[in-house]
N, C-alpha and C. Protein backbone atom coordinates (compact mmCIF):
# COMPACT_ATOMS: atom_id res chain seq x y z
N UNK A 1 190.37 105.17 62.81
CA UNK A 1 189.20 105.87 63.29
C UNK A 1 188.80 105.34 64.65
N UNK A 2 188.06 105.91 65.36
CA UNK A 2 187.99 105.81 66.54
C UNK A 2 186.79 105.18 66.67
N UNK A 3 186.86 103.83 67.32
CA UNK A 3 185.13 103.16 67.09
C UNK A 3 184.63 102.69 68.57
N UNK A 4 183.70 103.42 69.41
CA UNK A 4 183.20 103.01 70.37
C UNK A 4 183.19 101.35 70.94
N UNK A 5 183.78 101.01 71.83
CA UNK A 5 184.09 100.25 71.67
C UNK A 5 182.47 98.90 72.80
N UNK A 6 181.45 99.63 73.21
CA UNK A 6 180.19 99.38 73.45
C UNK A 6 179.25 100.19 72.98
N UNK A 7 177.98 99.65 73.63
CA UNK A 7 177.17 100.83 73.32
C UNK A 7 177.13 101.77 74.33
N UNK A 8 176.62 102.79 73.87
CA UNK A 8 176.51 103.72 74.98
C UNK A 8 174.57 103.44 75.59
N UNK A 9 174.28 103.66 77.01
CA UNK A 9 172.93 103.19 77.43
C UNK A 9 172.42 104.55 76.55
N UNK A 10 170.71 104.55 76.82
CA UNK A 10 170.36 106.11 76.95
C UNK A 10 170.01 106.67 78.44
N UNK A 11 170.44 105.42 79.34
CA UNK A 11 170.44 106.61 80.53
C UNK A 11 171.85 107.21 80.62
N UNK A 12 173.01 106.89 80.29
CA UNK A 12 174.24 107.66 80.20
C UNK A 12 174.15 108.73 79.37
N UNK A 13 173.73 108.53 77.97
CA UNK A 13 173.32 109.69 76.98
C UNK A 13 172.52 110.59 77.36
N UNK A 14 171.32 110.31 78.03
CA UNK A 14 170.31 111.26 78.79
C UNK A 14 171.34 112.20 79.98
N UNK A 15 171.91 111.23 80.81
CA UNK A 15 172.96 111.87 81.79
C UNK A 15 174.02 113.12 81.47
N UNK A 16 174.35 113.08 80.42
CA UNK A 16 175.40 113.44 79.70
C UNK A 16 174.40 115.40 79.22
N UNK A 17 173.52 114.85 78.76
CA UNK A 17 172.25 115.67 78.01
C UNK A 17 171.92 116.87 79.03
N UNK A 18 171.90 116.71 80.40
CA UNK A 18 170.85 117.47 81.28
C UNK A 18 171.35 118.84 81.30
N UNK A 19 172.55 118.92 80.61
CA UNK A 19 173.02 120.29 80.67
C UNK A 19 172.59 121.21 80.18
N UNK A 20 172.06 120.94 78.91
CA UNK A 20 171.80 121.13 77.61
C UNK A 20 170.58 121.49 77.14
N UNK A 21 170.28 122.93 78.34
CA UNK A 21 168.80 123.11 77.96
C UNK A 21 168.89 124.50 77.92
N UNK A 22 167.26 125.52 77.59
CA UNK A 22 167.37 126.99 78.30
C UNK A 22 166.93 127.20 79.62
N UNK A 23 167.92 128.22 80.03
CA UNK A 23 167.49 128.75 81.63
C UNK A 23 167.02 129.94 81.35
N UNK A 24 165.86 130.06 82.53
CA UNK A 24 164.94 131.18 82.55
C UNK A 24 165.97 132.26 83.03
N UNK A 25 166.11 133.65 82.48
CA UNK A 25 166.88 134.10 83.18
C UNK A 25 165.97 134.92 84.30
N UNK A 26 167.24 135.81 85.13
CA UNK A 26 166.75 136.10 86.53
C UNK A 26 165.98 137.73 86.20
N UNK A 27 164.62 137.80 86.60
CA UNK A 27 164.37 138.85 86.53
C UNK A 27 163.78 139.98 87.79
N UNK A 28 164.23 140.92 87.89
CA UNK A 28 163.59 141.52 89.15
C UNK A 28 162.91 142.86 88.83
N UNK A 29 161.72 143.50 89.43
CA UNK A 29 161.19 144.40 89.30
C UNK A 29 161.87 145.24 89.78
N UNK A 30 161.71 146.67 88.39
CA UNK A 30 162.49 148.04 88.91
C UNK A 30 161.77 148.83 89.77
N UNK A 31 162.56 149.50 90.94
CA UNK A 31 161.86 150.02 92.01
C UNK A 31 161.04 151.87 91.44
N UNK A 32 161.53 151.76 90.36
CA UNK A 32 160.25 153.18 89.60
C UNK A 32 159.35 152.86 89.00
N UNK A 33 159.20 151.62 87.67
CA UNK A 33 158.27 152.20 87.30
C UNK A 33 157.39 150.40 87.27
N UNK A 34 158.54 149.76 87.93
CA UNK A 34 157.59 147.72 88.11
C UNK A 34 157.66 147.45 86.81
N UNK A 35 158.70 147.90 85.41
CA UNK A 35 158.49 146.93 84.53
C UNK A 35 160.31 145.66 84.96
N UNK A 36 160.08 144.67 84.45
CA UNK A 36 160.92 143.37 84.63
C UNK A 36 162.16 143.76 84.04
N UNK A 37 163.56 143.46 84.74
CA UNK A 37 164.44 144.03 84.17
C UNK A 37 165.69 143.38 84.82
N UNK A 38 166.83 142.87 84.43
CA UNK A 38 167.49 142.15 84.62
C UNK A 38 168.58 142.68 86.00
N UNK A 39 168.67 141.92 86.80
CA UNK A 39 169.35 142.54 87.94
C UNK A 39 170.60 142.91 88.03
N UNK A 40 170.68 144.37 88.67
CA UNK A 40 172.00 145.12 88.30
C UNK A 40 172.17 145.72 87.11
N UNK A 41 171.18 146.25 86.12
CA UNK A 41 171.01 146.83 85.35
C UNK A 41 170.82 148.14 85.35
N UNK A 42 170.82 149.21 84.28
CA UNK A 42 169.67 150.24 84.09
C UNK A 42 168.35 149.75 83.46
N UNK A 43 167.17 149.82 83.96
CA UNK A 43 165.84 150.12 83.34
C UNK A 43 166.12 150.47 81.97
N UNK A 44 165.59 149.52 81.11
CA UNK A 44 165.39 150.07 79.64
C UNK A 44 164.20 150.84 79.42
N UNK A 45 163.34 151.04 80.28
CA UNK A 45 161.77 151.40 79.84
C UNK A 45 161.93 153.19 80.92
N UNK A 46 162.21 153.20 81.82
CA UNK A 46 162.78 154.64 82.45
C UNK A 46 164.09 154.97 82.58
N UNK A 47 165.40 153.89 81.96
CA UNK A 47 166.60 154.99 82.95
C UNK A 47 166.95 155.05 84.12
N UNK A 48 166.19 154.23 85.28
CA UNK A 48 166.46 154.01 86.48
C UNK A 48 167.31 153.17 86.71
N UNK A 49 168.16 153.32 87.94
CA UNK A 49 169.01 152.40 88.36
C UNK A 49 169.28 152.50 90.10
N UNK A 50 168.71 151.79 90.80
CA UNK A 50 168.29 152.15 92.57
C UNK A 50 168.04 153.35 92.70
N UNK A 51 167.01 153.80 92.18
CA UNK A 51 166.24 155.07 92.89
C UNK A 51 167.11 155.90 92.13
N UNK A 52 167.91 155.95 91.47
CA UNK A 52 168.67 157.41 90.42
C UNK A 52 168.81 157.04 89.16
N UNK A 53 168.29 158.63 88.33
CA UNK A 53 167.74 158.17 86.94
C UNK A 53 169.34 158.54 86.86
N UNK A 54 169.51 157.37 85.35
CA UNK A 54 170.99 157.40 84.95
C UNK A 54 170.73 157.64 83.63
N UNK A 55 169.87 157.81 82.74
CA UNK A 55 169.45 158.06 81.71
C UNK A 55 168.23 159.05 81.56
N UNK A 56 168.92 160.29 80.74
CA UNK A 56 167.59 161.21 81.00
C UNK A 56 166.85 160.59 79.56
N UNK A 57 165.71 160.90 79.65
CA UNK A 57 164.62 160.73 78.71
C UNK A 57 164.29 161.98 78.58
């Protein structure tokens, strides 16, 4: 079995850690109707996608 052969610090463990979180993702307002919507998308709330509806409602 494989046995560490020190200890490990907790600033190495913390180091190791910083990856290991959630990221806010990126959001940008749609240019029809201003609700938040992920960039390079269609609008889930109108169907828009740069000024042309791509989804009729």
């Amino acid at each position: 079995m494989a046995v560490p052969k020190s200890r490990t610090s907790k600033k190495v463990t913390n180091q190791r850690r910083t990856h290991k979180k959630l990221h806010v993702p990126g959001l940008v307002e749609c240019s029809n109707c201003g609700e938040l919507t992920k960039p390079h998308h269609v609008c889930k709330s109108c169907g828009h996608y740069r000024e042309d509806e791509v989804i009729e409602k």
